[in-house]
N, C-alpha and C. Protein backbone atom coordinates (compact mmCIF):
# COMPACT_ATOMS: atom_id res chain seq x y z
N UNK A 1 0.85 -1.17 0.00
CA UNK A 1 0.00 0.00 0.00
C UNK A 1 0.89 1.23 0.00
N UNK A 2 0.57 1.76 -1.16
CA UNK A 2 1.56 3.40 -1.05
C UNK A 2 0.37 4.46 -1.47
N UNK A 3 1.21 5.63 -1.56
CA UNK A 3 0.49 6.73 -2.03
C UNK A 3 0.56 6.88 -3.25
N UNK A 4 -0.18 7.20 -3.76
CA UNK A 4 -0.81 7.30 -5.56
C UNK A 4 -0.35 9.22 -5.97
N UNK A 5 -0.60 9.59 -4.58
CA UNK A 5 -0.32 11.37 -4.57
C UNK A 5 0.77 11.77 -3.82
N UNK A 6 2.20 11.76 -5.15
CA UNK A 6 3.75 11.97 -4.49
C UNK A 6 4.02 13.28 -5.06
N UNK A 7 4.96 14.02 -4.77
CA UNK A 7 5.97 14.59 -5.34
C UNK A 7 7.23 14.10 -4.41
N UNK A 8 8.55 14.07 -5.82
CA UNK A 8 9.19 13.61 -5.75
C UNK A 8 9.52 12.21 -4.63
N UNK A 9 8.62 11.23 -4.26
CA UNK A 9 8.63 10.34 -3.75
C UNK A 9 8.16 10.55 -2.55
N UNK A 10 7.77 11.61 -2.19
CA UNK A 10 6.78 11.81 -0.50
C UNK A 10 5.33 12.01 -0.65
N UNK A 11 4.68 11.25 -0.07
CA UNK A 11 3.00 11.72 -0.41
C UNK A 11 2.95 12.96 0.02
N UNK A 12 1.71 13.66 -0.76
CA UNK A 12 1.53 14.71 -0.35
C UNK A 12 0.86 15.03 0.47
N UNK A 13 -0.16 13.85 1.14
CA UNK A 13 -1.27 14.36 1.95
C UNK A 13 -0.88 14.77 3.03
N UNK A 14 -0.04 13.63 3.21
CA UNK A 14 0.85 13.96 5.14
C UNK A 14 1.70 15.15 4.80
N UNK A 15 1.83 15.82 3.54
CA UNK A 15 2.60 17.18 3.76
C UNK A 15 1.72 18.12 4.19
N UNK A 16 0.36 17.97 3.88
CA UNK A 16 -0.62 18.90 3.63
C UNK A 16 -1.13 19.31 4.52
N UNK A 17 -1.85 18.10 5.77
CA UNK A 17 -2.87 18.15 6.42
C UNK A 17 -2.45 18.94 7.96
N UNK A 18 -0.85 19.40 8.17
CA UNK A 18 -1.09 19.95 9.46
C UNK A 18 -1.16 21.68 9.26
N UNK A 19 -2.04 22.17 7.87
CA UNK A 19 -2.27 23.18 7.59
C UNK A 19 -3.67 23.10 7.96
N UNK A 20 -4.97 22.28 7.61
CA UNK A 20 -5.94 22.59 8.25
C UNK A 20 -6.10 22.24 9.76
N UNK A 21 -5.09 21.62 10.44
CA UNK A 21 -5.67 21.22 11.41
C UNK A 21 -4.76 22.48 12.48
N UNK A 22 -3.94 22.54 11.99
CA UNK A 22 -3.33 23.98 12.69
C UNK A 22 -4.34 25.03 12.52
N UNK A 23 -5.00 25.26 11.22
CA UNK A 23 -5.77 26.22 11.35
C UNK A 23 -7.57 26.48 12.21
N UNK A 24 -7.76 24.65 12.22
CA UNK A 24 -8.89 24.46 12.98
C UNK A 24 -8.66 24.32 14.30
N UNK A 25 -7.33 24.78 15.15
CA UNK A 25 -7.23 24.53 16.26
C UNK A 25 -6.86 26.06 16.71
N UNK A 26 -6.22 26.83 15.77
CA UNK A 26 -6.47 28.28 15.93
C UNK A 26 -7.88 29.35 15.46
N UNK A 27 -8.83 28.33 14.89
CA UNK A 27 -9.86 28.95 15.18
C UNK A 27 -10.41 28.80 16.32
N UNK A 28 -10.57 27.61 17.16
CA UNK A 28 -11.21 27.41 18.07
C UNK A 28 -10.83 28.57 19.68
N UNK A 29 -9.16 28.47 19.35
CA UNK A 29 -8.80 29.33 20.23
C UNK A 29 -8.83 30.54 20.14
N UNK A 30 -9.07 31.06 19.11
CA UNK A 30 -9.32 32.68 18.76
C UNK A 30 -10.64 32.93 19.27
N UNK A 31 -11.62 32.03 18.65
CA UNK A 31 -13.01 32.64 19.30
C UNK A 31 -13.46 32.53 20.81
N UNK A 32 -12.32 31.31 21.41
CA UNK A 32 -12.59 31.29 22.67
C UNK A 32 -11.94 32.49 23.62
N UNK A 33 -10.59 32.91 23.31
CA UNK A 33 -10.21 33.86 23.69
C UNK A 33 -11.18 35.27 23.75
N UNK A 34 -11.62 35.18 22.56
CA UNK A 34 -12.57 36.70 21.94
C UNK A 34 -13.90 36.55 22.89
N UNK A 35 -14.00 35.05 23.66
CA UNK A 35 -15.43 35.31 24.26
C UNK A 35 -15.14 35.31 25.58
N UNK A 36 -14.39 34.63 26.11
CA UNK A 36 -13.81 34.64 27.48
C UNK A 36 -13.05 35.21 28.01
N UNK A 37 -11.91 35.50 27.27
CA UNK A 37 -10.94 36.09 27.57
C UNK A 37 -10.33 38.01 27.69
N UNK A 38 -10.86 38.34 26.41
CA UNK A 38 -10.24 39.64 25.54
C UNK A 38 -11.34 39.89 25.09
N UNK A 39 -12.28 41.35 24.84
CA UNK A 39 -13.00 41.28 23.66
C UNK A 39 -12.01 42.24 22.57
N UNK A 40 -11.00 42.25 22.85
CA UNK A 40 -10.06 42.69 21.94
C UNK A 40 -10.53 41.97 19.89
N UNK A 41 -11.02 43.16 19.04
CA UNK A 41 -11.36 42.24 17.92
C UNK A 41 -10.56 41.56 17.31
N UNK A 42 -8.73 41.47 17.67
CA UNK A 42 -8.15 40.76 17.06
C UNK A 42 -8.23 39.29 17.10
N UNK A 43 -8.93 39.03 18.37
CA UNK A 43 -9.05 37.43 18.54
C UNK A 43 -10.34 36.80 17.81
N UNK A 44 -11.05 37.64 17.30
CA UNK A 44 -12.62 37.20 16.90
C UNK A 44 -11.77 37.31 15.14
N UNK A 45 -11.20 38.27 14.68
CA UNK A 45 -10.50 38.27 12.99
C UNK A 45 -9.64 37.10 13.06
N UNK A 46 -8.66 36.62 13.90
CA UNK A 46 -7.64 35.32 13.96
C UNK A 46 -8.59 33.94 13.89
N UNK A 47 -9.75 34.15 14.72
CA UNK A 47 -11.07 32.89 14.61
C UNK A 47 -11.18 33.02 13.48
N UNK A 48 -11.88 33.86 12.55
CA UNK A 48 -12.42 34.66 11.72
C UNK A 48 -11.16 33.97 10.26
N UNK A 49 -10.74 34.27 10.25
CA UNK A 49 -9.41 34.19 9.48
C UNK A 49 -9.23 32.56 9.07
N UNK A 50 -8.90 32.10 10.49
CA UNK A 50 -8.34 30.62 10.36
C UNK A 50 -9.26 29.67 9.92
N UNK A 51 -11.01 29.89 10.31
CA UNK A 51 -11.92 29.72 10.02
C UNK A 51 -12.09 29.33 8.52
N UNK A 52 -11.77 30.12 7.47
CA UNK A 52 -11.34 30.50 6.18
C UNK A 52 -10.51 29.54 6.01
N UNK A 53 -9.79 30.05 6.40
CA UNK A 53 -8.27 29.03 6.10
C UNK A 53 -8.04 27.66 6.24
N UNK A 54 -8.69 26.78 7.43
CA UNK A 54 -9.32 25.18 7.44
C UNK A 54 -9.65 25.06 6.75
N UNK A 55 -10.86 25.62 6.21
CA UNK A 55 -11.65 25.10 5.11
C UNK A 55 -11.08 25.16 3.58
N UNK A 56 -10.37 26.15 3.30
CA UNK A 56 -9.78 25.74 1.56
C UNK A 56 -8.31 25.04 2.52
N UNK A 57 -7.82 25.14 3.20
CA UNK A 57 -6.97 24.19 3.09
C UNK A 57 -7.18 22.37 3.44
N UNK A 58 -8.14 22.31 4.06
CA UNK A 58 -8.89 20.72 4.46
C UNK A 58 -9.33 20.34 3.07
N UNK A 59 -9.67 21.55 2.21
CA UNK A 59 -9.97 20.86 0.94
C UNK A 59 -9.07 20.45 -0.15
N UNK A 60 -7.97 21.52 -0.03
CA UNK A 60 -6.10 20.98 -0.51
C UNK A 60 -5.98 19.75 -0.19
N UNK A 61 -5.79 19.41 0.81
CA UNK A 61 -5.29 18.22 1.53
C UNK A 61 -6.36 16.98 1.14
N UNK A 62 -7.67 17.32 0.92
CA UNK A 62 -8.34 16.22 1.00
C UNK A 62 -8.26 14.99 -0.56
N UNK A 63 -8.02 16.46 -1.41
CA UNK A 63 -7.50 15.70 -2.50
C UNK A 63 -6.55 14.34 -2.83
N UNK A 64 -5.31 14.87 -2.12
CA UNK A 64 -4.42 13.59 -2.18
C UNK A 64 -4.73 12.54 -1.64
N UNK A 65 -5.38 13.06 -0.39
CA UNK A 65 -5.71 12.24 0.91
C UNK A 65 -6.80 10.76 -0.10
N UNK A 66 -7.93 11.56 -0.47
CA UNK A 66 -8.97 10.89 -1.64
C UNK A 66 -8.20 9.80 -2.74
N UNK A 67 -7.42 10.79 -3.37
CA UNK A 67 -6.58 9.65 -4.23
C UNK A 67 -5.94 8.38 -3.29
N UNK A 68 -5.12 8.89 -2.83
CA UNK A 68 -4.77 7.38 -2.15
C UNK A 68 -5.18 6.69 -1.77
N UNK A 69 -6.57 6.94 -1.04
CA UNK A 69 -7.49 5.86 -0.35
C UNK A 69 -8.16 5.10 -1.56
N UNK A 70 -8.18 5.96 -2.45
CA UNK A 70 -9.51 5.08 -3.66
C UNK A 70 -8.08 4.32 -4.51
N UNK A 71 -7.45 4.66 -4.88
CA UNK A 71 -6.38 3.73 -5.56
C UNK A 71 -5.35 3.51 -4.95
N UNK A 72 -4.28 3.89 -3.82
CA UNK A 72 -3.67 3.23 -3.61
C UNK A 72 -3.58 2.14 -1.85
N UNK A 73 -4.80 1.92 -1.69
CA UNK A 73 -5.02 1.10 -0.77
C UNK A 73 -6.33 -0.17 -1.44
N UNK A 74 -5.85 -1.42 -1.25
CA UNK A 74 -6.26 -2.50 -1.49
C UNK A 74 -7.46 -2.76 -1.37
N UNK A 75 -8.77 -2.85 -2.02
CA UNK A 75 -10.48 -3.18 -1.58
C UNK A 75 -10.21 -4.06 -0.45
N UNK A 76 -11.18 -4.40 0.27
CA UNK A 76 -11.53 -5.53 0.91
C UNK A 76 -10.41 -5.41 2.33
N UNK A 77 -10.03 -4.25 2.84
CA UNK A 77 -9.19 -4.47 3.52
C UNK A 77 -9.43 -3.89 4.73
N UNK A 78 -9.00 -4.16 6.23
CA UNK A 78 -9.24 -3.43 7.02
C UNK A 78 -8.72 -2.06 7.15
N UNK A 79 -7.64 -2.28 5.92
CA UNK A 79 -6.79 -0.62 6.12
C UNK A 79 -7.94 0.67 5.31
N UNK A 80 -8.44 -0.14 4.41
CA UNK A 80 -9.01 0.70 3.37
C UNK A 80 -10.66 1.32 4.35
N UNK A 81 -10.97 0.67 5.46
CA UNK A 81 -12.20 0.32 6.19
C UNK A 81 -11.55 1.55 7.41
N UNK A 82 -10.35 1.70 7.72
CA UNK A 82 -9.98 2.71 8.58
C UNK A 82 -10.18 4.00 7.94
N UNK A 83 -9.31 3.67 6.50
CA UNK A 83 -9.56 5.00 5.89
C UNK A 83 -10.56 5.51 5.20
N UNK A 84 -11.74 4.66 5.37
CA UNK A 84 -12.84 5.54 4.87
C UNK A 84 -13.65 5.76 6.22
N UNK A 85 -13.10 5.20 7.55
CA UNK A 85 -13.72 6.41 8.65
C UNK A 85 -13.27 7.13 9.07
N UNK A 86 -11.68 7.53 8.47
CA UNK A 86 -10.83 8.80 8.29
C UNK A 86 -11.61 9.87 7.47
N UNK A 87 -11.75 9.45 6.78
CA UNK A 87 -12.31 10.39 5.31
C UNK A 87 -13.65 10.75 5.88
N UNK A 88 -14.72 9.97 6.76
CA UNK A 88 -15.67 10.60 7.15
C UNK A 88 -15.49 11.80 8.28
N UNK A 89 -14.70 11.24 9.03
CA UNK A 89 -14.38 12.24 10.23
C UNK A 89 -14.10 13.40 9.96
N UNK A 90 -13.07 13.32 8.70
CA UNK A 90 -12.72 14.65 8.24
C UNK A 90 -13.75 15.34 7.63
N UNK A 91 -15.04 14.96 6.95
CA UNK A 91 -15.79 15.42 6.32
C UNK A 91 -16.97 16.08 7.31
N UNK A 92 -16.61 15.59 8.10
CA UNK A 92 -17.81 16.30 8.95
C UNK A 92 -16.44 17.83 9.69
N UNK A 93 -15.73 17.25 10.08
CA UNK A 93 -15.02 18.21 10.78
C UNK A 93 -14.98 19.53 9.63
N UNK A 94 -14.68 19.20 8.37
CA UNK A 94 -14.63 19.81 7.38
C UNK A 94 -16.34 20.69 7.30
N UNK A 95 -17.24 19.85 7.51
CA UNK A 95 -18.50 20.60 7.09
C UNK A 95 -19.15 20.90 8.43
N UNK A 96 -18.36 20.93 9.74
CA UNK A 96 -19.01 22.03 10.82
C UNK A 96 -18.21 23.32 10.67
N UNK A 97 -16.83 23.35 10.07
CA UNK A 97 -16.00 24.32 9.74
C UNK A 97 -16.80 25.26 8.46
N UNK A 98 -17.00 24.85 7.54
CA UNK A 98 -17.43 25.49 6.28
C UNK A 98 -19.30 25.74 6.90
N UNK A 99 -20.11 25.62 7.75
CA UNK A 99 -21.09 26.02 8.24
C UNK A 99 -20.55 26.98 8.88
N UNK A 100 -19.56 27.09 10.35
CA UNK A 100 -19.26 28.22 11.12
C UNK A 100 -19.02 28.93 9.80
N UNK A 101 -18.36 29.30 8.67
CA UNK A 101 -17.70 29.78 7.98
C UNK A 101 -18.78 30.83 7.35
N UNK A 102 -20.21 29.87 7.00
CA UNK A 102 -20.65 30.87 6.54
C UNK A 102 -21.43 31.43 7.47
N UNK A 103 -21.92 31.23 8.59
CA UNK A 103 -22.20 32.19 9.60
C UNK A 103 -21.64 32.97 10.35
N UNK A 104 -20.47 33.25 10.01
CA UNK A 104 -19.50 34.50 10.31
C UNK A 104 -19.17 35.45 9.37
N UNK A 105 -19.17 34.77 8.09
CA UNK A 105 -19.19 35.46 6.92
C UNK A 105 -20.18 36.88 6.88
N UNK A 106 -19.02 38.33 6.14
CA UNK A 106 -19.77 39.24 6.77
C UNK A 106 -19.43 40.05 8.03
N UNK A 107 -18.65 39.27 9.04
CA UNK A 107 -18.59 39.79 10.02
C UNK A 107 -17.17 40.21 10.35
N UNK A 108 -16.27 40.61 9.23
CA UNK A 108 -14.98 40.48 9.78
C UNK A 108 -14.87 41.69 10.73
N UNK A 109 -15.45 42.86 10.76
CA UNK A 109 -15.25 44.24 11.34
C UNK A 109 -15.83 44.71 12.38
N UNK A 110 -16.99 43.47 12.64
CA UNK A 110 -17.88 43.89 13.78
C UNK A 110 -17.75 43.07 14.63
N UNK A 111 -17.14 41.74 14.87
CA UNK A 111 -17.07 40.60 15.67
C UNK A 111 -18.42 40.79 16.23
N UNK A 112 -19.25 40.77 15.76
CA UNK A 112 -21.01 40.84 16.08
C UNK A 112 -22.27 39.54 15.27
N UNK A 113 -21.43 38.56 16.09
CA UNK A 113 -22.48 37.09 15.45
C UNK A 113 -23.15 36.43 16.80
N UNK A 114 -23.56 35.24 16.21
CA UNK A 114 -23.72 34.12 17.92
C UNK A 114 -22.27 33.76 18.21
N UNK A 115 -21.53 34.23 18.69
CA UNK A 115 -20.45 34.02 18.61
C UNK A 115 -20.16 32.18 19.74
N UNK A 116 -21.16 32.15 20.08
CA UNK A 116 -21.12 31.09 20.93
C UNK A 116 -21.76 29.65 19.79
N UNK A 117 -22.45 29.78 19.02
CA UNK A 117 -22.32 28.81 18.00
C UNK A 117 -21.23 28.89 17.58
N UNK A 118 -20.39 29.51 17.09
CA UNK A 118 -19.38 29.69 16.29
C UNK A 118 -18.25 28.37 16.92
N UNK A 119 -18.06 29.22 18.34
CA UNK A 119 -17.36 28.85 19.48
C UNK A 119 -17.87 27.05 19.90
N UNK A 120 -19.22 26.47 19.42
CA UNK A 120 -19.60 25.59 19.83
C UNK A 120 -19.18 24.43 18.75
N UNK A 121 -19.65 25.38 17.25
CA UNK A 121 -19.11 24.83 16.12
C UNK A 121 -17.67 24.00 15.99
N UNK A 122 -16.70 24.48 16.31
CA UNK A 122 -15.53 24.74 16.27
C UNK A 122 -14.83 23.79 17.19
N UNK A 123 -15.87 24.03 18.71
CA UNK A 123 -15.14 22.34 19.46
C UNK A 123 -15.49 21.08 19.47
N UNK A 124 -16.63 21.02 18.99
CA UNK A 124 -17.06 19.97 18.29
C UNK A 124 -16.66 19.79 17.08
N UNK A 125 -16.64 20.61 16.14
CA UNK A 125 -15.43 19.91 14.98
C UNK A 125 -13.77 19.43 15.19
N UNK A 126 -13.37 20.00 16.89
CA UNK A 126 -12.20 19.31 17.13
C UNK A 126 -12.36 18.29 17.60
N UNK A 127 -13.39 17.74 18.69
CA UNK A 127 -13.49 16.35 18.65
C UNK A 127 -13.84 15.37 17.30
N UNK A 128 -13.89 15.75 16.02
CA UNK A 128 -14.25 14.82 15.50
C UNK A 128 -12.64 15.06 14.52
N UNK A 129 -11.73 16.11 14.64
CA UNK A 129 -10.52 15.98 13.83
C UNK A 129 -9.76 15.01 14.75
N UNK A 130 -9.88 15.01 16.20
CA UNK A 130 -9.01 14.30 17.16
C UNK A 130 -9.20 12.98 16.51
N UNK A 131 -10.80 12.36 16.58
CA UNK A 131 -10.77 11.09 16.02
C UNK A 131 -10.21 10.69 14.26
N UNK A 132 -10.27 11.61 13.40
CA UNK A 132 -10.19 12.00 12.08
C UNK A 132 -8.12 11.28 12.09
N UNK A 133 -7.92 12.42 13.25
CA UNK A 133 -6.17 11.59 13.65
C UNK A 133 -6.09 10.71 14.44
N UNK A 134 -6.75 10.18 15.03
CA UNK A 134 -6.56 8.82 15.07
C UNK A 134 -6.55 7.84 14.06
N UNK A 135 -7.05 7.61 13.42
CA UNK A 135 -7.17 7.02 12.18
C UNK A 135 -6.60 7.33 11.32
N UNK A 136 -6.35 8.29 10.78
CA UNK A 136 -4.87 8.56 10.00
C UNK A 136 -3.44 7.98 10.82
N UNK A 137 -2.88 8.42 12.01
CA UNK A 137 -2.21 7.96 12.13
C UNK A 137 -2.40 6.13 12.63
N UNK A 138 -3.21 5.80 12.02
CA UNK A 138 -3.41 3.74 12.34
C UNK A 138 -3.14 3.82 10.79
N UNK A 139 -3.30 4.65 9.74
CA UNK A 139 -2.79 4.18 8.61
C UNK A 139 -1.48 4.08 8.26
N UNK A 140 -0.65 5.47 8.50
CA UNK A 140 0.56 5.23 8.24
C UNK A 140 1.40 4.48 9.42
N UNK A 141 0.81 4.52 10.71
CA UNK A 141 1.61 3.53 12.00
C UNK A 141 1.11 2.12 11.45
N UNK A 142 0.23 1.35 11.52
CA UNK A 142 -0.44 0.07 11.37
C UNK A 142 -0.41 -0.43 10.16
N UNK A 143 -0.79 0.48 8.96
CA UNK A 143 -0.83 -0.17 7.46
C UNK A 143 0.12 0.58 6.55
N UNK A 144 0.97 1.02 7.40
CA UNK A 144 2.50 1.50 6.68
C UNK A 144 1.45 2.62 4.95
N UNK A 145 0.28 3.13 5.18
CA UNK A 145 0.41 3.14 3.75
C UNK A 145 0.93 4.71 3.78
N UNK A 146 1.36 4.97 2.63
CA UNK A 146 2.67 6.19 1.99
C UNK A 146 3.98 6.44 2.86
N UNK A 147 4.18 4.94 3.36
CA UNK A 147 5.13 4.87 4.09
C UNK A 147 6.51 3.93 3.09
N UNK A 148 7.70 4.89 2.96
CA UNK A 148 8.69 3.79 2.10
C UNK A 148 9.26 3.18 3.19
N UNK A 149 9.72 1.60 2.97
CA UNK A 149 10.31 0.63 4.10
C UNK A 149 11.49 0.42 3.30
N UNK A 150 12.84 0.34 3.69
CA UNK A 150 13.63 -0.38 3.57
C UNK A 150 13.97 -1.83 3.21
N UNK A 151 14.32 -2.09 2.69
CA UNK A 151 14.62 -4.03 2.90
C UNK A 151 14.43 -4.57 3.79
N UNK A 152 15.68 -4.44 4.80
CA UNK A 152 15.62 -4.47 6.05
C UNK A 152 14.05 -3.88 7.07
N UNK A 153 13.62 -3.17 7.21
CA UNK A 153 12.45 -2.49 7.31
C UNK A 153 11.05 -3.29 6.98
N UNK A 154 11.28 -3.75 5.95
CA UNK A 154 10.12 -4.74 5.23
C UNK A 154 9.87 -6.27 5.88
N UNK A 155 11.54 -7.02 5.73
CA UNK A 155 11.86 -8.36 6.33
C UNK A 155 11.02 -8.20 7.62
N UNK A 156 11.73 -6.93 8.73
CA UNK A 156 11.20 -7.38 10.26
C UNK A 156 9.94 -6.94 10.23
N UNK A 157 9.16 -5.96 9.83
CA UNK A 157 7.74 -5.91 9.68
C UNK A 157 7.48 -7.51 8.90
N UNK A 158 7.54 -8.04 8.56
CA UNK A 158 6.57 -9.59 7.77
C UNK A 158 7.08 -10.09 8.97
N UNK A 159 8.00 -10.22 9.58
CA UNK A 159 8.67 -11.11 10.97
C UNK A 159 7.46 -11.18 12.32
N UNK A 160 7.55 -9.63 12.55
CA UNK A 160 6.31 -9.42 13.25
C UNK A 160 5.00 -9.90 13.17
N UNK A 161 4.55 -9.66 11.95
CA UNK A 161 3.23 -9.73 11.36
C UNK A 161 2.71 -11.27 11.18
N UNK A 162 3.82 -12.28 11.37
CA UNK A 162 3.63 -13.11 11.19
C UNK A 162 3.22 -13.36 12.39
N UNK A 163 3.38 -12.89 14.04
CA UNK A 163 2.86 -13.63 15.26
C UNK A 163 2.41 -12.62 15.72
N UNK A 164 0.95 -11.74 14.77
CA UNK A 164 0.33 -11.19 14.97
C UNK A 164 -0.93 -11.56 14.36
N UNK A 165 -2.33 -11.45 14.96
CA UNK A 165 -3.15 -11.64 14.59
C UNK A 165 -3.82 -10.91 12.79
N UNK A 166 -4.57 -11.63 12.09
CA UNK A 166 -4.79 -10.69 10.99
C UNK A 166 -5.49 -9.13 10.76
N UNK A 167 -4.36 -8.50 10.15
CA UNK A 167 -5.01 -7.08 9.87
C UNK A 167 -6.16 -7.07 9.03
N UNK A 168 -6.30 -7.95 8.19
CA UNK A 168 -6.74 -7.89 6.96
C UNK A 168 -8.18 -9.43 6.55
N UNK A 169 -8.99 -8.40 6.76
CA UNK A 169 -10.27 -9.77 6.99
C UNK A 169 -11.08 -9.19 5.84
């Protein structure tokens, strides 16, 4: 199992993805700051901002992410069964982000919304990126996929795997 979406021999998805999730973890903290903390408007524009920014970048990333799962992971497999409840997780995390998005939309100058949906939006789309990485990382930790192995690397992984129960049902 490899990645189908390289440049120059590194997938791209795992280059990609700690751009939306950096940015969905600085939205959450911007608007929480802006409601609890500061009503300073710079923390409600940094929500505001990053908000934006998850969302076309979760959609960068989701691309490669898509390719590899549909072609370069095997049907019938438990790896391929992780990564399509990767791909859901992200899709929701992705579409409570692009909802806050457009109910802030409009508001960059007035920090004047429900700002507590926003704020509600936002941590609940991090519990579902937390699980979103879990499952990504069981793909490249567990099913090595867009992972290059060595020779050596390959031999003691089949060594292992052999007095391990099956991944693959």
């Amino acid at each position: 199992m490899y990645s189908k979406a390289k440049i120059a021999g590194h997938p791209i998805h795992p280059m990609l993805v700690g751009f939306p999730i950096t940015f969905y973890v600085m939205t959450f903290l911007g608007f929480l700051t802006y409601q609890t903390i500061s009503s300073d408007i710079f923390w409600f524009k940094l929500g505001y901002f990053c908000n934006f920014a998850a969302v076309i970048t979760a959609l960068v990333a989701a691309v490669p992410g898509f390719i590899d799962w549909a072609l370069g992971i095997p049907n019938q497999t438990q790896a391929k069964r992780r990564g399509l409840t990767h791909m859901v997780l992200n899709l929701i995390t992705l579409g409570l982000y692009a909802i806050n998005a457009y109910l802030i939309s409009g508001s960059w100058n007035t920090g004047d919304i429900g700002l507590g949906t926003s704020l509600f939006l936002s941590a609940v789309g991090l519990i579902f990126l937390t699980g979103a990485g879990y499952y990504g990382w069981e793909m490249i930790g567990r099913y090595k996929v867009g992972v290059d192995m060595s020779a050596e690397q390959e031999r003691l992984e089949e060594r292992y795997e052999e007095k391990q129960p099956p991944l693959y049902h």
